[in-house]
Protein backbone atom coordinates (compact mmCIF):
# COMPACT_ATOMS: atom_id res chain seq x y z
CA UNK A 1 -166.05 28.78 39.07
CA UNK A 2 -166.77 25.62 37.45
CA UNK A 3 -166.63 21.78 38.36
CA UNK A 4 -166.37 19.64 34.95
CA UNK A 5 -166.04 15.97 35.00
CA UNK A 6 -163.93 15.69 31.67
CA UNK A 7 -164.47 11.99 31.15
CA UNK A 8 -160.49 12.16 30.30
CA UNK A 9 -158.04 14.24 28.85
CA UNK A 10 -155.67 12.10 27.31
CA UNK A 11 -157.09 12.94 23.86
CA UNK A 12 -155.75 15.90 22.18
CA UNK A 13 -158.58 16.91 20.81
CA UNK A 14 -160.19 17.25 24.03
CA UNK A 15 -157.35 18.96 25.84
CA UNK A 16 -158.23 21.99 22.96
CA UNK A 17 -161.69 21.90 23.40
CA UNK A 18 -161.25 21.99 27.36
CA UNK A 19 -158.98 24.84 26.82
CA UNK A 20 -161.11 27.30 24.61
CA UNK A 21 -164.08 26.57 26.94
CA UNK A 22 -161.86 27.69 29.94
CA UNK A 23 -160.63 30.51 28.03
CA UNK A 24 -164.58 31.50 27.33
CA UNK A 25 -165.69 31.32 30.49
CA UNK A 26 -162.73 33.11 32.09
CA UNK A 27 -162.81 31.27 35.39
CA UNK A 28 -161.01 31.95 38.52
CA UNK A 29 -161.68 28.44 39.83
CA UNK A 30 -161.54 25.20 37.88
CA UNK A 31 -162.17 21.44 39.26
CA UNK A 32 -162.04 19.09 37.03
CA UNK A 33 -162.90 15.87 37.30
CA UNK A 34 -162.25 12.10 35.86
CA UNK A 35 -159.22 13.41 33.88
CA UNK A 36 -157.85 9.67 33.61
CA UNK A 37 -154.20 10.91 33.21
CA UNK A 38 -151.83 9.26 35.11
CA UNK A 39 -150.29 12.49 36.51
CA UNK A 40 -150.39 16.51 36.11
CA UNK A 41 -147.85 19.06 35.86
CA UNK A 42 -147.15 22.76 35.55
CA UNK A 43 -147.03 22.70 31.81
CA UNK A 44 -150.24 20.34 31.27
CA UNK A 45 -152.17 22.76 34.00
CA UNK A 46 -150.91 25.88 31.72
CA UNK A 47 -151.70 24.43 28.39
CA UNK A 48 -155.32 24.09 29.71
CA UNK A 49 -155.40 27.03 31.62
CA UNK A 50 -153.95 30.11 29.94
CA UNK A 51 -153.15 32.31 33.28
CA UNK A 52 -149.48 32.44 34.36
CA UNK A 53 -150.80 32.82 37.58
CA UNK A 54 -152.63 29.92 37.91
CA UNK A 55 -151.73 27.10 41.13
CA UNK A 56 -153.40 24.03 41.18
CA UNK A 57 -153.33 20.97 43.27
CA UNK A 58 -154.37 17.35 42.18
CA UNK A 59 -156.43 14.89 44.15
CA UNK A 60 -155.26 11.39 42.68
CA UNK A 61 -157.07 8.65 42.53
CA UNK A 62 -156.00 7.13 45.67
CA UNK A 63 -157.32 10.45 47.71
CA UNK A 64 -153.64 11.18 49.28
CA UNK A 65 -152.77 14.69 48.90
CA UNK A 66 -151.01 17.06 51.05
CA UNK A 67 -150.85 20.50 51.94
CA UNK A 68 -154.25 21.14 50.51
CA UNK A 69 -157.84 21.22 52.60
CA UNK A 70 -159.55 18.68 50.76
CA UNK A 71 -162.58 16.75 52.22
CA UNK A 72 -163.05 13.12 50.30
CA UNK A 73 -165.86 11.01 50.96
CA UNK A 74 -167.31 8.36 48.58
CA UNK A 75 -169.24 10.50 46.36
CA UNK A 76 -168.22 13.84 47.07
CA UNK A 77 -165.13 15.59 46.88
CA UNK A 78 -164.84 19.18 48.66
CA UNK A 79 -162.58 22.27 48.72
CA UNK A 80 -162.18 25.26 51.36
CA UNK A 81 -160.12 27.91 50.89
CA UNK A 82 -160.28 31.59 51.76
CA UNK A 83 -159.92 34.98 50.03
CA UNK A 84 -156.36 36.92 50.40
CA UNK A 85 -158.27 40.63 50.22
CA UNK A 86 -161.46 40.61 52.54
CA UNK A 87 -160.54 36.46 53.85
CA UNK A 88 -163.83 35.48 53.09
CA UNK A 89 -164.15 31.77 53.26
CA UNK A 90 -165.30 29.84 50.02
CA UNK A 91 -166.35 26.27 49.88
CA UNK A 92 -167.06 23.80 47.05
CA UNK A 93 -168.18 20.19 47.06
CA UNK A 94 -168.12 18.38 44.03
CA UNK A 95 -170.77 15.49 43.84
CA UNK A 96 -170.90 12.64 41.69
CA UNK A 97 -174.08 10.75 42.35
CA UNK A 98 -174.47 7.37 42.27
CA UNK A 99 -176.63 5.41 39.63
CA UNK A 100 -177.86 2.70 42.22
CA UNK A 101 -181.36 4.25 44.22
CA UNK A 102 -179.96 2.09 47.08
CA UNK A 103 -176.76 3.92 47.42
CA UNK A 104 -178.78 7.38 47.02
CA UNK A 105 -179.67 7.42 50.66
CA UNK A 106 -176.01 7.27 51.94
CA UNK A 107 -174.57 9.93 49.43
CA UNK A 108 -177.28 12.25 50.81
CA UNK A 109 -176.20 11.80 54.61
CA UNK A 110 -172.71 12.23 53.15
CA UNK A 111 -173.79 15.68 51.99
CA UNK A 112 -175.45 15.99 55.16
CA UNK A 113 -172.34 15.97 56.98
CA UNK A 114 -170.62 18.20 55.18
């Protein structure tokens, strides 16, 4: 698994460098994060991704999704799902910490309360 805040992918460049690393690592789960596009699709997920079994599901920037168990607070974002052989139950929170020592304090009773 990984969690990657791109910083953007509208570069083309980038999309080819995000796509050999994935390819590297060979990962079975992939968030990434801060891709500043305005949308995703099949064929962008695939072009990054090289399974043809991969699914996906985008969080956008407004945090509306649907049909997807998604947790979104203010600086974390977190996924459950569960396995199809033995249905063991996986979670993953993505954090992105805030620079400010005064908002520290709240993102860690965020985490808390996960």
């Amino acid at each position: 698994m990984v969690s990657w805040n791109v910083r953007g992918l509208n570069d083309p460049r980038k999309c080819l460098i995000v796509k050999n690393l994935l390819r590297e690592w060979n990962c079975d789960v992939v968030c990434l994060q801060e891709t500043k596009l305005a949308g995703m699709d099949r064929q962008l997920i695939c072009s990054l991704w090289s399974s043809p079994y991969v699914d996906w599901a985008a969080l956008d920037a407004d945090q509306t999704t649907s049909g997807l168990e998604v947790m979104v607070g203010q600086f974390s974002v977190s996924v459950w799902w569960q396995g199809l052989g033995v249905g063991f139950i996986w979670a993953h929170s993505g954090v992105y910490g805030p620079n400010d020592n005064n908002l520290r304090g709240q993102m860690w009773d965020e985490l808390i309360g996960i």
